[in-house]
C-alpha atoms as a PDB file:
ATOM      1  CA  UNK A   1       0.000   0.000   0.000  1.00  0.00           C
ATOM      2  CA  UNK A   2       0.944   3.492  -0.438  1.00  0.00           C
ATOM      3  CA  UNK A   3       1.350   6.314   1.468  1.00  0.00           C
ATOM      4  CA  UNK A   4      -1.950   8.238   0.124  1.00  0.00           C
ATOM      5  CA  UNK A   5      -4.339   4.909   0.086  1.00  0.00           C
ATOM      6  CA  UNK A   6      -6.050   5.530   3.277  1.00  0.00           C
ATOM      7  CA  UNK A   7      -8.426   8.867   1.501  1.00  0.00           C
ATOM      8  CA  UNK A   8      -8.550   6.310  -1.021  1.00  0.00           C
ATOM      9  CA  UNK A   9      -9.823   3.270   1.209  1.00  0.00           C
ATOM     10  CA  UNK A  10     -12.239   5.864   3.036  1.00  0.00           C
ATOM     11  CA  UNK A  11     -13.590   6.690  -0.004  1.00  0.00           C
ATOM     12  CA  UNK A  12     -14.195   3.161  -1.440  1.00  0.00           C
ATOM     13  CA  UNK A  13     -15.891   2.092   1.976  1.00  0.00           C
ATOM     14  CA  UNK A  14     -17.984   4.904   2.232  1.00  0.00           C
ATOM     15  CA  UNK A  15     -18.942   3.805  -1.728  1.00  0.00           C
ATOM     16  CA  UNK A  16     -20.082   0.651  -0.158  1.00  0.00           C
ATOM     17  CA  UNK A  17     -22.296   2.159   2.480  1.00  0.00           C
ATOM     18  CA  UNK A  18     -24.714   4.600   0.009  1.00  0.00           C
ATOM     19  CA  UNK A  19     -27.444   2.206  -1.408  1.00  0.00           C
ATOM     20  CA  UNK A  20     -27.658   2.586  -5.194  1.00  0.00           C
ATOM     21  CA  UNK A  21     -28.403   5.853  -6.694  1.00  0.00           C
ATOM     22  CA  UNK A  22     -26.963   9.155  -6.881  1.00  0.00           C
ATOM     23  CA  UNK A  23     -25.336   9.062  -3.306  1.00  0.00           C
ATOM     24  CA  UNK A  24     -23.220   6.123  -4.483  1.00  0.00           C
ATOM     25  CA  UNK A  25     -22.451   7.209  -7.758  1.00  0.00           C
ATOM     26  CA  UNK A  26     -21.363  10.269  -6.228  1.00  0.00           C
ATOM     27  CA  UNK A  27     -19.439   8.472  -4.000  1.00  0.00           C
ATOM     28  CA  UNK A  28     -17.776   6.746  -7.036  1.00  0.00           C
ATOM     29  CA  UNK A  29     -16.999   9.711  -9.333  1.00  0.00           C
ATOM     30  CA  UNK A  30     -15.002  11.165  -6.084  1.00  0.00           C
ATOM     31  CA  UNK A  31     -13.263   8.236  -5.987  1.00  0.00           C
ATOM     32  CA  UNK A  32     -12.167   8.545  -9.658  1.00  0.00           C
ATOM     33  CA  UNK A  33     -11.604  12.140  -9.241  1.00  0.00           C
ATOM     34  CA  UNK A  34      -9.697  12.350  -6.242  1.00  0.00           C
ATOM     35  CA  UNK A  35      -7.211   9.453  -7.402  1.00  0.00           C
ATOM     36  CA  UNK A  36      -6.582  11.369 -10.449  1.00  0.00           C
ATOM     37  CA  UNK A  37      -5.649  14.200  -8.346  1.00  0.00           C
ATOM     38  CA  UNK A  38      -3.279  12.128  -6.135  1.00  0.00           C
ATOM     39  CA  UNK A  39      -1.994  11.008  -9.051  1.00  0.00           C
ATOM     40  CA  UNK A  40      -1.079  14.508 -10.726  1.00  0.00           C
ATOM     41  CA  UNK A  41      -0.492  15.629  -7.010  1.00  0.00           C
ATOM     42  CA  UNK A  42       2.442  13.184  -6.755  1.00  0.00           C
ATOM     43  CA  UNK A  43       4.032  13.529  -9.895  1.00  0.00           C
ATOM     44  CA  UNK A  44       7.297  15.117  -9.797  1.00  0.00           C
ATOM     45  CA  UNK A  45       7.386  15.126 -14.261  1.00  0.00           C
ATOM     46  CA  UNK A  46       6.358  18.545 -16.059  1.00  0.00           C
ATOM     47  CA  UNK A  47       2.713  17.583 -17.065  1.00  0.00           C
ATOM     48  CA  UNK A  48       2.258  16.002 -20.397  1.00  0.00           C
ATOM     49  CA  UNK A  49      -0.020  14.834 -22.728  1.00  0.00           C
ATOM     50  CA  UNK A  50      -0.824  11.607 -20.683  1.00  0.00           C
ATOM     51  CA  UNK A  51      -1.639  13.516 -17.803  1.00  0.00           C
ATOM     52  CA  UNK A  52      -4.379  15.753 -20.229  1.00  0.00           C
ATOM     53  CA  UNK A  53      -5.922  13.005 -22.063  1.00  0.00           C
ATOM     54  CA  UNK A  54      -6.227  11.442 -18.371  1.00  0.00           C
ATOM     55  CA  UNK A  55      -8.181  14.271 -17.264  1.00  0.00           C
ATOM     56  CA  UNK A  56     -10.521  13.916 -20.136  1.00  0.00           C
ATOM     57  CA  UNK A  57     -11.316  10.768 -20.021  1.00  0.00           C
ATOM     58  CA  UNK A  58     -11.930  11.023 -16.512  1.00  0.00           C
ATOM     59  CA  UNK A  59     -14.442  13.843 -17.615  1.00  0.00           C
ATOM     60  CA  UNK A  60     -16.322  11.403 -20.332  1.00  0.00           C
ATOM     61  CA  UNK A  61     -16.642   8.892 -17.154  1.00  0.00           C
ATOM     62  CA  UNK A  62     -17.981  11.431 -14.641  1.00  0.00           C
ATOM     63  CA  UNK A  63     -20.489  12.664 -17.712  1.00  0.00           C
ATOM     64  CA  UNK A  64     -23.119   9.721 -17.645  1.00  0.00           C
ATOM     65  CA  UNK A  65     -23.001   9.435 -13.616  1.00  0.00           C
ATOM     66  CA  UNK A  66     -26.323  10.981 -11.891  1.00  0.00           C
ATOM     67  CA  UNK A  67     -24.391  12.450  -8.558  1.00  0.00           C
ATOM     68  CA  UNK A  68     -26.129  15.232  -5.915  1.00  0.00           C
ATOM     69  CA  UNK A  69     -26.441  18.773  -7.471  1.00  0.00           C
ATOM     70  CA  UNK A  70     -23.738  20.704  -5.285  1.00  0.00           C
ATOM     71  CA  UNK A  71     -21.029  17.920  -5.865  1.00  0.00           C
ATOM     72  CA  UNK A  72     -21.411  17.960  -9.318  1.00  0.00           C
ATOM     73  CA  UNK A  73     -20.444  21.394  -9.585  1.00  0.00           C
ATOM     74  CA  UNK A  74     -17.761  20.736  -7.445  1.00  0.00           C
ATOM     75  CA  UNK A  75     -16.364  18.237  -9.956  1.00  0.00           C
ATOM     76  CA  UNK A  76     -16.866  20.141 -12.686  1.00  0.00           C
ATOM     77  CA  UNK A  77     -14.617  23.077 -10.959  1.00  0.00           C
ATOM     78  CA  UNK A  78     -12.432  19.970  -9.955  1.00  0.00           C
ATOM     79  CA  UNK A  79     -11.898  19.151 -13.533  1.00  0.00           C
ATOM     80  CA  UNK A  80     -11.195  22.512 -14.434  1.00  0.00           C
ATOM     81  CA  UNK A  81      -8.358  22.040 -12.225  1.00  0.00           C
ATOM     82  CA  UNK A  82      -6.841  19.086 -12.650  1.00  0.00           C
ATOM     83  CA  UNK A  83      -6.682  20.024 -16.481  1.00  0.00           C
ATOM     84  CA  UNK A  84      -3.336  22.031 -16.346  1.00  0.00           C
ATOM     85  CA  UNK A  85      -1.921  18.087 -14.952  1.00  0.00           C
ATOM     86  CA  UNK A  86       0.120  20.305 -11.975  1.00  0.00           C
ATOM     87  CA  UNK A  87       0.496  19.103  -8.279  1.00  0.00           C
ATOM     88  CA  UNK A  88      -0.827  22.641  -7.782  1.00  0.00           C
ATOM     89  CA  UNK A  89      -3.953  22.439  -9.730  1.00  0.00           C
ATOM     90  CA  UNK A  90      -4.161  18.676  -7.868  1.00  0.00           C
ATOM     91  CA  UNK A  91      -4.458  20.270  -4.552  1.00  0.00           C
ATOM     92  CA  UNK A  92      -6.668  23.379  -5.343  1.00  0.00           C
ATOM     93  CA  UNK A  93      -9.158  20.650  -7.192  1.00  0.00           C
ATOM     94  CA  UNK A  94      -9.155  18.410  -4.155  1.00  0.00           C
ATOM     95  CA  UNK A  95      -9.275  21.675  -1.585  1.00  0.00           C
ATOM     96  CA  UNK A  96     -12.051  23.145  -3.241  1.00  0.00           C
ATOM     97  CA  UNK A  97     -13.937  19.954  -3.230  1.00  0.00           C
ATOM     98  CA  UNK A  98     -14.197  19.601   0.208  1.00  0.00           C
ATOM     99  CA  UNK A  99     -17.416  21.782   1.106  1.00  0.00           C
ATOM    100  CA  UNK A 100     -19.528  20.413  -1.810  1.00  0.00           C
ATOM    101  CA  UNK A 101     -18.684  16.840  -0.352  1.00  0.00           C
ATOM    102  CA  UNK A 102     -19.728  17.829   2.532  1.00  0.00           C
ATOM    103  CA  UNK A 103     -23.233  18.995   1.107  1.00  0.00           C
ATOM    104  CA  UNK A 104     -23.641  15.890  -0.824  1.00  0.00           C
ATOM    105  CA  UNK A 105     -22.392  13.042   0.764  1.00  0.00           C
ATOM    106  CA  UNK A 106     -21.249  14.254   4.634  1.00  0.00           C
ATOM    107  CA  UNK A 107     -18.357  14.879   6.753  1.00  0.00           C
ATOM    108  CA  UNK A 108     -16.670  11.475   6.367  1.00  0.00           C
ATOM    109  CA  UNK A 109     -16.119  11.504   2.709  1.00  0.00           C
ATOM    110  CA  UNK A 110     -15.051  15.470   3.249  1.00  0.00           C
ATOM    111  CA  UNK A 111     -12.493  14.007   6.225  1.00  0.00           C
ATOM    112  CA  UNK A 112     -11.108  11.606   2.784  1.00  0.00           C
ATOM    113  CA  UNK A 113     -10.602  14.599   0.716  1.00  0.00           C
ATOM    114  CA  UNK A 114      -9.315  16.868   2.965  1.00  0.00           C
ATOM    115  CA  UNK A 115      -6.907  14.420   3.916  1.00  0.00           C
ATOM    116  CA  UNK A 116      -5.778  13.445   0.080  1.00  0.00           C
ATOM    117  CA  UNK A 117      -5.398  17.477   0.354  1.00  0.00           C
ATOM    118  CA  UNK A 118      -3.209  17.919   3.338  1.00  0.00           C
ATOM    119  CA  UNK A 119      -1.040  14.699   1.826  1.00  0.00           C
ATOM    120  CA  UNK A 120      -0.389  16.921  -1.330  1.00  0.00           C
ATOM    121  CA  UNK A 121       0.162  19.911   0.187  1.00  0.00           C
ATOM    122  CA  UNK A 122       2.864  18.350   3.007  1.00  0.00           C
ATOM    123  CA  UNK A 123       4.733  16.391   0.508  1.00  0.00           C
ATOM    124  CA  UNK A 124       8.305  18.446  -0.650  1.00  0.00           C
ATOM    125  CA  UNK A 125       8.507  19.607  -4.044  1.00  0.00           C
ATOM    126  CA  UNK A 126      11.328  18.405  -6.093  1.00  0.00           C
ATOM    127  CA  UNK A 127      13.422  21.408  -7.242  1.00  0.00           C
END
């Protein structure tokens, strides 16, 4: 396991908890979306082309899912984020998520992403 799994695992059990519908799909797009921005987060490369088409395709997954109103928005502003493929756009996606997961799905899954956030932000930059 790595260091940033347990935001991860949080996430994926709280998945497990919602009964099927939007809670749970919501539950599952924030998975996707916050392991992309561990991902780019962690990444000590310049961003590349990978890292873009990444984000996309994570945006044509998150498309079809029916998730609660205010964390929708959320991921779209997360998306908008994540698109530049920096650790800094990483950690103002997953910072910024935390209040609309907090409105949609409660304070446990907003404890996961403010962790994932605060294990971006702590980790040293490469120079």
């Amino acid at each position: 396991m790595t260091d940033w799994s347990p935001p991860l695992m949080a996430l994926l059990t709280l998945q497990r908890q919602f009964e099927r519908g939007p809670k749970r799909e919501g539950a599952f797009a924030l998975w996707l979306t916050v392991r992309a921005a561990i991902d780019l987060g962690l990444n000590d490369a310049p961003p590349d082309k990978a890292d873009r088409r990444r984000v996309a395709l994570l945006g044509q997954r998150l498309a079809p899912l029916a998730v609660p109103r205010p964390l929708s928005r959320g991921l779209v502003a997360a998306l908008s984020h994540l698109e530049d493929g920096t650790p800094a756009g990483a950690r103002i996606a997953l910072a910024q998520l935390v209040a609309p997961v907090r409105d949609a799905l409660g304070p446990d899954a907003a404890e996961a992403v403010a962790q994932a956030a605060r294990m971006i932000h702590g980790r040293p930059r490469a120079s």
